[in-house]
PDB file of N, CA and C in Angstrom:
ATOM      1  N   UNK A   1       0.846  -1.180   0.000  1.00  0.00           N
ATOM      2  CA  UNK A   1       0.000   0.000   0.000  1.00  0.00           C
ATOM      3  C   UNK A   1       0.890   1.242   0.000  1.00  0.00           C
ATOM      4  N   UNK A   2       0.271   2.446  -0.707  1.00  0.00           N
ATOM      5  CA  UNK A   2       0.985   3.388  -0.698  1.00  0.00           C
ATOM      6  C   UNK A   2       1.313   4.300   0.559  1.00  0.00           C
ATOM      7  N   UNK A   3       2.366   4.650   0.906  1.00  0.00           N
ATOM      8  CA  UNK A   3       2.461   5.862   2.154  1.00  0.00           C
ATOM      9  C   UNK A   3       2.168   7.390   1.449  1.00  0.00           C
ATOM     10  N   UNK A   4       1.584   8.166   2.566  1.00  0.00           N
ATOM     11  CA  UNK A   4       1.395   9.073   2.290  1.00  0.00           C
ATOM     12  C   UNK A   4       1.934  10.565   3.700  1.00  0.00           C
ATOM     13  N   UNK A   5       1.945  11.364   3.490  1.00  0.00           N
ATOM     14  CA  UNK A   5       2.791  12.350   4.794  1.00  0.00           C
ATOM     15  C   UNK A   5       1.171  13.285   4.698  1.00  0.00           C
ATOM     16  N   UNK A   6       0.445  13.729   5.491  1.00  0.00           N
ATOM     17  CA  UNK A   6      -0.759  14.711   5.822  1.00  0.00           C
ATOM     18  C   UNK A   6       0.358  15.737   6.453  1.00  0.00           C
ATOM     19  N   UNK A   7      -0.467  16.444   6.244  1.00  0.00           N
ATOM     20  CA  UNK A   7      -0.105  18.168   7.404  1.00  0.00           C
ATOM     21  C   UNK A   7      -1.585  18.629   6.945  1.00  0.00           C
ATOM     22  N   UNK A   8      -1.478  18.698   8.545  1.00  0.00           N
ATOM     23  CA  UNK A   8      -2.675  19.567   7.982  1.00  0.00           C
ATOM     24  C   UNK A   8      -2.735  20.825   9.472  1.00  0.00           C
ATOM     25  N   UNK A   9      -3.750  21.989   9.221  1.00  0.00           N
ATOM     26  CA  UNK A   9      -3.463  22.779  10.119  1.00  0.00           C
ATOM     27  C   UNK A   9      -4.959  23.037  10.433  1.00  0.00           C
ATOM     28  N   UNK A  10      -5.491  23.412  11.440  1.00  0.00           N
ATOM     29  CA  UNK A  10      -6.576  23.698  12.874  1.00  0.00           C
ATOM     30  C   UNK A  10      -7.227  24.901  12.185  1.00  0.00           C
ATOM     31  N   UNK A  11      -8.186  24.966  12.011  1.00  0.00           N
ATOM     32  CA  UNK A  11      -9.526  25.990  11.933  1.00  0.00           C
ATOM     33  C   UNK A  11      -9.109  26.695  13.006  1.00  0.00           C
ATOM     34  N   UNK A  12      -9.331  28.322  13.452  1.00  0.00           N
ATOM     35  CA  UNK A  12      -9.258  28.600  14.826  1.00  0.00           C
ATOM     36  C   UNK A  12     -10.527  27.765  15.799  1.00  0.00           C
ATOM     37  N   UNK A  13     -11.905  26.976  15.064  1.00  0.00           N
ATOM     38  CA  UNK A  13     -12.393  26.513  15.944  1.00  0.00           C
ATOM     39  C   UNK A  13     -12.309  25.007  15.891  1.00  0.00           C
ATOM     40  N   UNK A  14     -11.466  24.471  15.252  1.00  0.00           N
ATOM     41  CA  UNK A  14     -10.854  23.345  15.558  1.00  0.00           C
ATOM     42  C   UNK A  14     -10.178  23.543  16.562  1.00  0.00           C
ATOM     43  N   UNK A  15      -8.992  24.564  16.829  1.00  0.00           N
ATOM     44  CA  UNK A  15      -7.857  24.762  17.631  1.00  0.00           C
ATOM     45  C   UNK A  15      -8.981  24.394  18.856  1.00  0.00           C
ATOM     46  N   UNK A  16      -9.987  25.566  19.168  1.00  0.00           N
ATOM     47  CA  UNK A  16     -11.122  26.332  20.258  1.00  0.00           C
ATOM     48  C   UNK A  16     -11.519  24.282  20.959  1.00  0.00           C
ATOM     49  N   UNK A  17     -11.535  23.627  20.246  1.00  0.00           N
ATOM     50  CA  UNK A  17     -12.512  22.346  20.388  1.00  0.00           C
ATOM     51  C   UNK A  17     -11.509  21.699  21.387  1.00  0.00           C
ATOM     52  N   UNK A  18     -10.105  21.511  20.642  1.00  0.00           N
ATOM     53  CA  UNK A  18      -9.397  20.706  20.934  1.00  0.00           C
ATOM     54  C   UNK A  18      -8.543  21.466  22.239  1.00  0.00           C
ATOM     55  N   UNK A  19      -8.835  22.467  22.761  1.00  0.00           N
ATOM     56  CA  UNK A  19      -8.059  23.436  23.745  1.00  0.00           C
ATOM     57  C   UNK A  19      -9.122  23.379  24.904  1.00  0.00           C
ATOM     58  N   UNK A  20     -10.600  23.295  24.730  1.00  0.00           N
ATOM     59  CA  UNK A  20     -12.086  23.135  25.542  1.00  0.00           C
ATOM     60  C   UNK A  20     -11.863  21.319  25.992  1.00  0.00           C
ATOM     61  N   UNK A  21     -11.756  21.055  25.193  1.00  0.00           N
ATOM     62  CA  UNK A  21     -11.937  19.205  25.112  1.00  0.00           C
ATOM     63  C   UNK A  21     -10.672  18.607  24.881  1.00  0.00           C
ATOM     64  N   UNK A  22      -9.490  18.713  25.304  1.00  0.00           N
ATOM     65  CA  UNK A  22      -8.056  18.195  25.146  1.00  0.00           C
ATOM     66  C   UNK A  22      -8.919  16.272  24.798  1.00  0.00           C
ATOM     67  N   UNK A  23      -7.926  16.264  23.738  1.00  0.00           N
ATOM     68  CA  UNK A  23      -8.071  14.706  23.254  1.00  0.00           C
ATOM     69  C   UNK A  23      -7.188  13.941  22.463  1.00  0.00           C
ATOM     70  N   UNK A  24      -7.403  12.977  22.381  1.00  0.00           N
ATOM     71  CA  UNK A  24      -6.164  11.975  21.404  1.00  0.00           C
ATOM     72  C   UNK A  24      -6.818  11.877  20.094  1.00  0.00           C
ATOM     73  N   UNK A  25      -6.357  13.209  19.209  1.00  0.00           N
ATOM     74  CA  UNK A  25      -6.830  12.990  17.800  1.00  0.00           C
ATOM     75  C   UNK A  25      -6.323  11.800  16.860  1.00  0.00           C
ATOM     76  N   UNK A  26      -5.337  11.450  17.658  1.00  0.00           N
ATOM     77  CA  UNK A  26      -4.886  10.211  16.579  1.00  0.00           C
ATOM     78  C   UNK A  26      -5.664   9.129  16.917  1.00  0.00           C
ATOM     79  N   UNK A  27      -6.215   9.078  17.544  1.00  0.00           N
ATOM     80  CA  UNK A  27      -7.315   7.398  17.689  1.00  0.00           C
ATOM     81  C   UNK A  27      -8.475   7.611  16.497  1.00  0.00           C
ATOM     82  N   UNK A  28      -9.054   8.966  16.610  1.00  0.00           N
ATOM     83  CA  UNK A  28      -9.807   9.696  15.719  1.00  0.00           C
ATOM     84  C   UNK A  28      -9.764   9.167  13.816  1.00  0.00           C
ATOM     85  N   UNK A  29      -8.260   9.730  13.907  1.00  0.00           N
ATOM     86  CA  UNK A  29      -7.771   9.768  12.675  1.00  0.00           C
ATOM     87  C   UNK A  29      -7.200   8.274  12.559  1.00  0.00           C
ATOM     88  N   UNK A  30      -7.288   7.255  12.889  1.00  0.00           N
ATOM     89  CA  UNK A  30      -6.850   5.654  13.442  1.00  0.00           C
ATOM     90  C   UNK A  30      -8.212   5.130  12.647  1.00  0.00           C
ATOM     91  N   UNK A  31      -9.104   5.169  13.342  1.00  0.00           N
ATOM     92  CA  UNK A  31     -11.011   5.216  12.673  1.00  0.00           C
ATOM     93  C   UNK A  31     -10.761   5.394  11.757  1.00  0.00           C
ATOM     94  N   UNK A  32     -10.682   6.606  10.975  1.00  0.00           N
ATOM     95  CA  UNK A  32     -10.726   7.137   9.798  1.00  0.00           C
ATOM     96  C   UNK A  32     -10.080   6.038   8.315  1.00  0.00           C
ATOM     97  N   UNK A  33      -9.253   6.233   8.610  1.00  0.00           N
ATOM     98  CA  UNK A  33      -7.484   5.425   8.129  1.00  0.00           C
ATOM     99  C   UNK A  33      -8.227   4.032   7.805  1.00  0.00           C
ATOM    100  N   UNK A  34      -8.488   3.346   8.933  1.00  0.00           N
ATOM    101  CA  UNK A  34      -8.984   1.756   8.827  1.00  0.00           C
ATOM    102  C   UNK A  34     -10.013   1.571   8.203  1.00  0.00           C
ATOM    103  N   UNK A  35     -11.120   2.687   8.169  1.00  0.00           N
ATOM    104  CA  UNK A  35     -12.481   2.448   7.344  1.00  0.00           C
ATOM    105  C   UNK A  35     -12.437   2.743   5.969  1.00  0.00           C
ATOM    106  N   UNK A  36     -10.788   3.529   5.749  1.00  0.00           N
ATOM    107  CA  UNK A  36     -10.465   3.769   4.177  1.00  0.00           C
ATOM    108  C   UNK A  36      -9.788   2.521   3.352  1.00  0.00           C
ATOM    109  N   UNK A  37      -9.694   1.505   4.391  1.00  0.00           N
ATOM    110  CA  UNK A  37      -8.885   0.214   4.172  1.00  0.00           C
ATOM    111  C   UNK A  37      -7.354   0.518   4.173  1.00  0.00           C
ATOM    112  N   UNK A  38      -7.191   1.617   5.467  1.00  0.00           N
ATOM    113  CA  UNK A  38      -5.452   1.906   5.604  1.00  0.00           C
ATOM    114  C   UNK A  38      -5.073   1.736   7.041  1.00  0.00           C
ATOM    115  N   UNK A  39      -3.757   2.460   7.098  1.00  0.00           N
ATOM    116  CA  UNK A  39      -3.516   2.261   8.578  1.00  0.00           C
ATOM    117  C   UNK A  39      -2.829   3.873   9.083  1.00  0.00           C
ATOM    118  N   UNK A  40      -2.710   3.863  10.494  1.00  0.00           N
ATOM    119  CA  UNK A  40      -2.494   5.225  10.378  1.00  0.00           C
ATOM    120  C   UNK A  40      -0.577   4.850  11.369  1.00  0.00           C
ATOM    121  N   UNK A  41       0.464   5.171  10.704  1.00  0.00           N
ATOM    122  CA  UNK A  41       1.710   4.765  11.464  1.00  0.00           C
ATOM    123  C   UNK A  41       2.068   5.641  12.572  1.00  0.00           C
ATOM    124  N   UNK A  42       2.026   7.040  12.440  1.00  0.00           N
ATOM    125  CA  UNK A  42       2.390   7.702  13.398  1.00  0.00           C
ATOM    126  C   UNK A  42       1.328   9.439  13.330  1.00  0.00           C
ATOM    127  N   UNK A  43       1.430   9.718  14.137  1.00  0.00           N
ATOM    128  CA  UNK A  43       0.226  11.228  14.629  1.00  0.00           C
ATOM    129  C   UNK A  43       1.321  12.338  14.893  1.00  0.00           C
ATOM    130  N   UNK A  44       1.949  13.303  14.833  1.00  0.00           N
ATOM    131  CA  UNK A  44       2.488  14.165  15.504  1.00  0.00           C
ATOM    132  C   UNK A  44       2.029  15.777  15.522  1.00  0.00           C
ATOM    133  N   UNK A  45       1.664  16.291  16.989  1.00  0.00           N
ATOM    134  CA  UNK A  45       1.535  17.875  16.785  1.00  0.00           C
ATOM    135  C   UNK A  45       2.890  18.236  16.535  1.00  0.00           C
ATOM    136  N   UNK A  46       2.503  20.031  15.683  1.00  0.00           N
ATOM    137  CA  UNK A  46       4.069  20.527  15.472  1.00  0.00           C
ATOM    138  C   UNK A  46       3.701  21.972  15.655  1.00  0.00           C
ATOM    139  N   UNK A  47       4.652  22.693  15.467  1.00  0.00           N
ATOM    140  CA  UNK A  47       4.306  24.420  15.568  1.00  0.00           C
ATOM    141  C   UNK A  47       4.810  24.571  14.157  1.00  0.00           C
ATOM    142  N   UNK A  48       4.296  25.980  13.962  1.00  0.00           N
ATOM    143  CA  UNK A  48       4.927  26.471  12.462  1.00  0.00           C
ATOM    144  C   UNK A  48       3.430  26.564  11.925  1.00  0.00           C
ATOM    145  N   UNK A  49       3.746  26.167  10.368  1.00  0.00           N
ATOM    146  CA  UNK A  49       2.786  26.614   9.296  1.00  0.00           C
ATOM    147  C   UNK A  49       1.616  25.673   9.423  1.00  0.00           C
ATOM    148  N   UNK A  50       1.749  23.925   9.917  1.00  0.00           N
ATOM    149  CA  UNK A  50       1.283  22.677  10.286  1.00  0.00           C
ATOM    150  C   UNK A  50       1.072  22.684  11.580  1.00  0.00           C
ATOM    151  N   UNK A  51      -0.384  22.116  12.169  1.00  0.00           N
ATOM    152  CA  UNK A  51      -0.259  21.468  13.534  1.00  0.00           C
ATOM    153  C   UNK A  51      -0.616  20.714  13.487  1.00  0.00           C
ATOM    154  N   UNK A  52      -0.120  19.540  12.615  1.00  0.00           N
ATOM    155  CA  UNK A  52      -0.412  18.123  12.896  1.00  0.00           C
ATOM    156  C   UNK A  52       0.410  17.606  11.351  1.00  0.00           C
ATOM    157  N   UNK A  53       1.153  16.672  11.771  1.00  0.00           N
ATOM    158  CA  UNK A  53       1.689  15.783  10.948  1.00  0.00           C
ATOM    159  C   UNK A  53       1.625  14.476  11.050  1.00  0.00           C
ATOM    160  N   UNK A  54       1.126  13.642  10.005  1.00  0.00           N
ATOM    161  CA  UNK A  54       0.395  12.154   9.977  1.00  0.00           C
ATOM    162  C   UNK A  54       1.074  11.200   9.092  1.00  0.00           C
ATOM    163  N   UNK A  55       1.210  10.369   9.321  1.00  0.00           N
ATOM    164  CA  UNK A  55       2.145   9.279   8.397  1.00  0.00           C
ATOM    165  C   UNK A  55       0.986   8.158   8.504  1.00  0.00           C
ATOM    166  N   UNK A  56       0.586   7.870   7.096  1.00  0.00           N
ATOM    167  CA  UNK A  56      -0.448   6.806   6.459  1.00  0.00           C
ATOM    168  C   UNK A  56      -0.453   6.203   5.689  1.00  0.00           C
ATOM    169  N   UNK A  57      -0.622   4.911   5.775  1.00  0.00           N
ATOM    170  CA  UNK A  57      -0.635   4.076   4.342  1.00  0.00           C
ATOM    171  C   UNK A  57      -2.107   3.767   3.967  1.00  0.00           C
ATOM    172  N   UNK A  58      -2.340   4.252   2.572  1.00  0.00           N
ATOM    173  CA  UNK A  58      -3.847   3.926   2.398  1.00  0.00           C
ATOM    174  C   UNK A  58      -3.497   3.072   1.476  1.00  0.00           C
ATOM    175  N   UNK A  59      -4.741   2.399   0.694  1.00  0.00           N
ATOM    176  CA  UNK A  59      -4.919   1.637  -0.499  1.00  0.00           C
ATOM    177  C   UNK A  59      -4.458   2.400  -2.122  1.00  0.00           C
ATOM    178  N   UNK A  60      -4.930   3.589  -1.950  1.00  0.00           N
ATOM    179  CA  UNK A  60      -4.496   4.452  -3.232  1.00  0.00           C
ATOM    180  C   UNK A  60      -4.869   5.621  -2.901  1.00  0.00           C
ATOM    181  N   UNK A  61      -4.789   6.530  -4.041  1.00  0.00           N
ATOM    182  CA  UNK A  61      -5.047   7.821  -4.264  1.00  0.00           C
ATOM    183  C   UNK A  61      -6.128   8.640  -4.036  1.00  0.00           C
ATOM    184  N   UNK A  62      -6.931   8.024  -4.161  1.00  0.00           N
ATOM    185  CA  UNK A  62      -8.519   7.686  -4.071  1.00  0.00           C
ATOM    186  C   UNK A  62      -8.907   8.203  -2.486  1.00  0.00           C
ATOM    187  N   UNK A  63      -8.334   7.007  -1.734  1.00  0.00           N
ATOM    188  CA  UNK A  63      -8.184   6.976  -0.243  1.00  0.00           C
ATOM    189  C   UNK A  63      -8.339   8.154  -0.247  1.00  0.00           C
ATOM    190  N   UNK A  64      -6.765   8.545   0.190  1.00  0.00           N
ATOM    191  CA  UNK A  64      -5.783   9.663   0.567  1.00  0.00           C
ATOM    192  C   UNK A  64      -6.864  10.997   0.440  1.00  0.00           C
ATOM    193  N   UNK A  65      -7.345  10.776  -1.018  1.00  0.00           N
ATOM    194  CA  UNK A  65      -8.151  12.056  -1.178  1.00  0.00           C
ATOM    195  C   UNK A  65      -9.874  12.167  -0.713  1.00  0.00           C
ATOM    196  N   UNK A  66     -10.305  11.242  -0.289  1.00  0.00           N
ATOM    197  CA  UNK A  66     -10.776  11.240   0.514  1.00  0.00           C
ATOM    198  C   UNK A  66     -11.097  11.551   2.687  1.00  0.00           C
ATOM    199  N   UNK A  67      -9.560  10.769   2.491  1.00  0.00           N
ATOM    200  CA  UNK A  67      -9.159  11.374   4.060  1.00  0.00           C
ATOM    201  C   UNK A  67      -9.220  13.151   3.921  1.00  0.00           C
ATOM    202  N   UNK A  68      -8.459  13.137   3.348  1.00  0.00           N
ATOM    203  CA  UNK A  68      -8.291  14.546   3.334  1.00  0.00           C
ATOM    204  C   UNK A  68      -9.915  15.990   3.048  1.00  0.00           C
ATOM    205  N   UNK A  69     -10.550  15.406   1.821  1.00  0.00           N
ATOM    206  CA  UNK A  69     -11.757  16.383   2.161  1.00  0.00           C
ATOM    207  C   UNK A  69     -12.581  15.869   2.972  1.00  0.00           C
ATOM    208  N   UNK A  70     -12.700  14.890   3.747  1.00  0.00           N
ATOM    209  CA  UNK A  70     -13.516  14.681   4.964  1.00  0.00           C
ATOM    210  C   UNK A  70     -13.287  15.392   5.814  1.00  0.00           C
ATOM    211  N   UNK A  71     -11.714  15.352   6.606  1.00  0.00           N
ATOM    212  CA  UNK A  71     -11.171  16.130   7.225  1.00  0.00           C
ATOM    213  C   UNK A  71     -11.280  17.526   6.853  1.00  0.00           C
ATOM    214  N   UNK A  72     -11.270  18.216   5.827  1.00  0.00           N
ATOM    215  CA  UNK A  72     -11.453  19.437   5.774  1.00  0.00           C
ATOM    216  C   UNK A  72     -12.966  19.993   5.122  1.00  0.00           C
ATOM    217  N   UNK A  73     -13.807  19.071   5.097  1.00  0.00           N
ATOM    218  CA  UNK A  73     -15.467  19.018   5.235  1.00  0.00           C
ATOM    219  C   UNK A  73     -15.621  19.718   6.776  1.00  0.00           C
ATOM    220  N   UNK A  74     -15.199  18.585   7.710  1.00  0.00           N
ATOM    221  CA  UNK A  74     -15.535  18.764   9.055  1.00  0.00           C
ATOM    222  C   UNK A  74     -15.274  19.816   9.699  1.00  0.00           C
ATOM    223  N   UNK A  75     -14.869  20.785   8.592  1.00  0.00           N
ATOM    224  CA  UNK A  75     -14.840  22.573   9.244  1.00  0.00           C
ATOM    225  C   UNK A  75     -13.369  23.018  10.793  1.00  0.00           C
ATOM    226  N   UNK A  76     -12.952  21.514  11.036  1.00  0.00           N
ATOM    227  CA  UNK A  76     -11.875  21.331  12.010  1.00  0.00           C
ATOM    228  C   UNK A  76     -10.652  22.135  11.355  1.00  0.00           C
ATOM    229  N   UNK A  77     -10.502  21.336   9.876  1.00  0.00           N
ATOM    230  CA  UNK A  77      -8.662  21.828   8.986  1.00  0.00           C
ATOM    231  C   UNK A  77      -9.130  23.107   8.154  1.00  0.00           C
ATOM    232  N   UNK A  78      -8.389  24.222   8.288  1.00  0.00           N
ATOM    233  CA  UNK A  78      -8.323  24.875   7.887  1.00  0.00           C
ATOM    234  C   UNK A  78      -7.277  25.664   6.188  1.00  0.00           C
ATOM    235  N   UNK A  79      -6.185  23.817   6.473  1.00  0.00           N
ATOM    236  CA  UNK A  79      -5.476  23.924   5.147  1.00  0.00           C
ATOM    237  C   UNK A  79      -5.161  22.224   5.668  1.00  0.00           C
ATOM    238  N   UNK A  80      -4.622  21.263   4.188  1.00  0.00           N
ATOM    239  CA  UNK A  80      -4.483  20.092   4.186  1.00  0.00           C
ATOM    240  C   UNK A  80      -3.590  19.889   3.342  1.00  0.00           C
ATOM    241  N   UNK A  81      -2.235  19.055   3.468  1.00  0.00           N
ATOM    242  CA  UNK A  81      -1.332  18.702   2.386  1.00  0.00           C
ATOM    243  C   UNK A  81      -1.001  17.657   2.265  1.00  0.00           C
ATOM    244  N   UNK A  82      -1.254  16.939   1.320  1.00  0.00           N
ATOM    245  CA  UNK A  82      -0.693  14.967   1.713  1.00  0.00           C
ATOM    246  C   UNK A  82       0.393  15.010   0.127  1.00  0.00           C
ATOM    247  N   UNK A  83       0.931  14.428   0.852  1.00  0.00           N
ATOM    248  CA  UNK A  83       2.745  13.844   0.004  1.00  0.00           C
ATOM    249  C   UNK A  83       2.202  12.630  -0.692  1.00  0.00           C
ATOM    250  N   UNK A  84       2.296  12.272  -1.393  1.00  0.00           N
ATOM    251  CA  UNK A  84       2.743  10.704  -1.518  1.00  0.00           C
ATOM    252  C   UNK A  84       4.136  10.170  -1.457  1.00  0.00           C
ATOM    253  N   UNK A  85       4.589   9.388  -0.753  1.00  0.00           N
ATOM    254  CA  UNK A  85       6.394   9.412  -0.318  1.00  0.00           C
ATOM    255  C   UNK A  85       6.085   7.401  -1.134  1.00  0.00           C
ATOM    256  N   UNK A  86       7.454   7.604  -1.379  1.00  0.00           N
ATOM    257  CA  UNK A  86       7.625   5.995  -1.797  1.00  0.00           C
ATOM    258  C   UNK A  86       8.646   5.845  -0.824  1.00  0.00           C
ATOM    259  N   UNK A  87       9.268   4.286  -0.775  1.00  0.00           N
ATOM    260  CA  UNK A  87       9.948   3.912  -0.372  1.00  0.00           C
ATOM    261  C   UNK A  87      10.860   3.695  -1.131  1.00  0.00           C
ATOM    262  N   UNK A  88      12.251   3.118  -0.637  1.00  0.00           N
ATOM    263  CA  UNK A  88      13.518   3.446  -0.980  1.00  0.00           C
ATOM    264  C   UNK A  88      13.779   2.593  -2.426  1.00  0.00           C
ATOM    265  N   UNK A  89      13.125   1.222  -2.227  1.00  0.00           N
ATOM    266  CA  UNK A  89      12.877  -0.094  -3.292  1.00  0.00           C
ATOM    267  C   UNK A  89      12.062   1.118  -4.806  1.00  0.00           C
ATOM    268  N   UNK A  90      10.625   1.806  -4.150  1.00  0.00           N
ATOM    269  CA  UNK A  90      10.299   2.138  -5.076  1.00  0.00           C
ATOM    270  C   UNK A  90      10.821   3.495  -5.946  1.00  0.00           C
ATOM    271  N   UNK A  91      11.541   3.732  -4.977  1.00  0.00           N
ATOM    272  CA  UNK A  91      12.570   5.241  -5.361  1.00  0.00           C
ATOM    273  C   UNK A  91      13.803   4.254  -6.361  1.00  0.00           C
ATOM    274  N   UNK A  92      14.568   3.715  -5.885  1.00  0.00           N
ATOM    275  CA  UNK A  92      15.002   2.650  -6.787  1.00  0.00           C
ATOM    276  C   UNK A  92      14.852   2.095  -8.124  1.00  0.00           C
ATOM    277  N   UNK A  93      12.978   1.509  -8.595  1.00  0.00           N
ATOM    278  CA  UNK A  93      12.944   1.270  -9.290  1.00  0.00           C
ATOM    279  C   UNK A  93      12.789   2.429 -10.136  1.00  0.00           C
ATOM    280  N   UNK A  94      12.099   3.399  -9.922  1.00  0.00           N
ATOM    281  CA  UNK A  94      11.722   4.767 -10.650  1.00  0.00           C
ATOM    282  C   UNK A  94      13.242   5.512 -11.098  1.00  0.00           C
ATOM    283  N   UNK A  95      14.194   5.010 -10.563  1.00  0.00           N
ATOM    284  CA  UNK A  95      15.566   5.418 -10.700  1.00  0.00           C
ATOM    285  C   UNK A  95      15.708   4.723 -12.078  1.00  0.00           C
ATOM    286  N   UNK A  96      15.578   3.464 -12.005  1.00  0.00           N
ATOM    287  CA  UNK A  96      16.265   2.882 -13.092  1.00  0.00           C
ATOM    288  C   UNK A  96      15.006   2.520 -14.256  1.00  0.00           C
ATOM    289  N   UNK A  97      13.841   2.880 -13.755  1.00  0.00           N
ATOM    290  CA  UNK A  97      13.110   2.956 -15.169  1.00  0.00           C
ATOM    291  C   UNK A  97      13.485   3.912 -15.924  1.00  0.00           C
ATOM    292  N   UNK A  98      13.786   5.447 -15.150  1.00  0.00           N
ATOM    293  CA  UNK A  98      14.543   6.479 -15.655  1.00  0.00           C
ATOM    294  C   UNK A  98      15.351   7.022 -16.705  1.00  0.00           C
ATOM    295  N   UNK A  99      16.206   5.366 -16.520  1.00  0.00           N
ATOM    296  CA  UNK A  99      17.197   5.674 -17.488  1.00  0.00           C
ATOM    297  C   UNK A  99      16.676   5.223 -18.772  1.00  0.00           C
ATOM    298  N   UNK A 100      15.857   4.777 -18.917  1.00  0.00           N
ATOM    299  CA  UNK A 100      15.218   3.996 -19.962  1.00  0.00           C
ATOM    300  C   UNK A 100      14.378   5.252 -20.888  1.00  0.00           C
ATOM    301  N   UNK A 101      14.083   6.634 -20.002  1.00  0.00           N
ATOM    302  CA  UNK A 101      12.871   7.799 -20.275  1.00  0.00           C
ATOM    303  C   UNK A 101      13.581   8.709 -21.688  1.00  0.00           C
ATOM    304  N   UNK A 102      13.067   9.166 -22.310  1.00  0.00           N
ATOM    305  CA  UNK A 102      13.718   9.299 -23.613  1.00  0.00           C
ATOM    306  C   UNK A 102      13.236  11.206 -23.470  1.00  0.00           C
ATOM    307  N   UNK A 103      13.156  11.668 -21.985  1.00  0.00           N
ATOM    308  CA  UNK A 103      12.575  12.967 -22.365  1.00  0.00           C
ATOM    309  C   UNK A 103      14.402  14.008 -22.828  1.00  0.00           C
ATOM    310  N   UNK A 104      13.819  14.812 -23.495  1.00  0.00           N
ATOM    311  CA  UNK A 104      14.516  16.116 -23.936  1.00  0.00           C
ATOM    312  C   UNK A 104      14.091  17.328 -23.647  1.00  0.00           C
ATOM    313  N   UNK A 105      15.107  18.292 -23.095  1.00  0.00           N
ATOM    314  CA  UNK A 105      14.357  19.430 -22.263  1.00  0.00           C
ATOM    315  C   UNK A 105      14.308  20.465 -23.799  1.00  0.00           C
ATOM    316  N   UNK A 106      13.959  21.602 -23.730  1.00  0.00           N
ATOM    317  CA  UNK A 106      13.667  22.163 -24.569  1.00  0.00           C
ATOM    318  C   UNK A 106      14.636  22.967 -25.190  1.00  0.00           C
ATOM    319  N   UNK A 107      14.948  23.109 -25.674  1.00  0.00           N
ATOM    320  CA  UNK A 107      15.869  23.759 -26.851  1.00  0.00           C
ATOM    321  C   UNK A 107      16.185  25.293 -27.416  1.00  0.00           C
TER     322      UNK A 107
END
């Protein structure tokens, strides 16, 4: 299954919910993940531009983009960014299909 990296950042009344009602959003987002037929690997708050960074493996693309406008349906995210990250095998093969790619930059 594919991995994917979320950031996503707090509505001010997302922030308001989760500051009234302190909670473990990653069990939340755990639900979510498993009913998309994925898994959720790791949850982290952060400061900066993101307050929340998520590491997920869903089924596809599909998923992913689904997690994501649910989550920012629910009026909670106020901005949402998901990566798709490969792994090192598939960074690898994309390396050496590469050499095989016949592009030419422009002239």
């Amino acid at each position: 299954m594919p991995f994917f990296l979320i950031r996503a950042a707090y509505s001010s009344s997302g922030v308001a919910s989760i500051v009234q009602h302190p909670q473990h959003r990653e069990d939340a987002l755990r639900k979510s993940c498993a009913a998309l037929g994925g898994k959720m690997h790791h949850f982290f708050f952060s400061f900066g531009e993101y307050d929340a960074l998520v590491l997920v493996e869903l089924p596809d693309n599909k998923a992913a983009a689904a997690l994501s406008m649910s989550a920012e349906a629910s009026g909670a995210i106020r901005k949402i960014s998901t990566t798709v990250l490969l792994t090192v095998d598939e960074a690898m093969e994309a390396m050496k299909q590469a050499q095989t790619d016949e592009y030419k930059p422009p002239s």
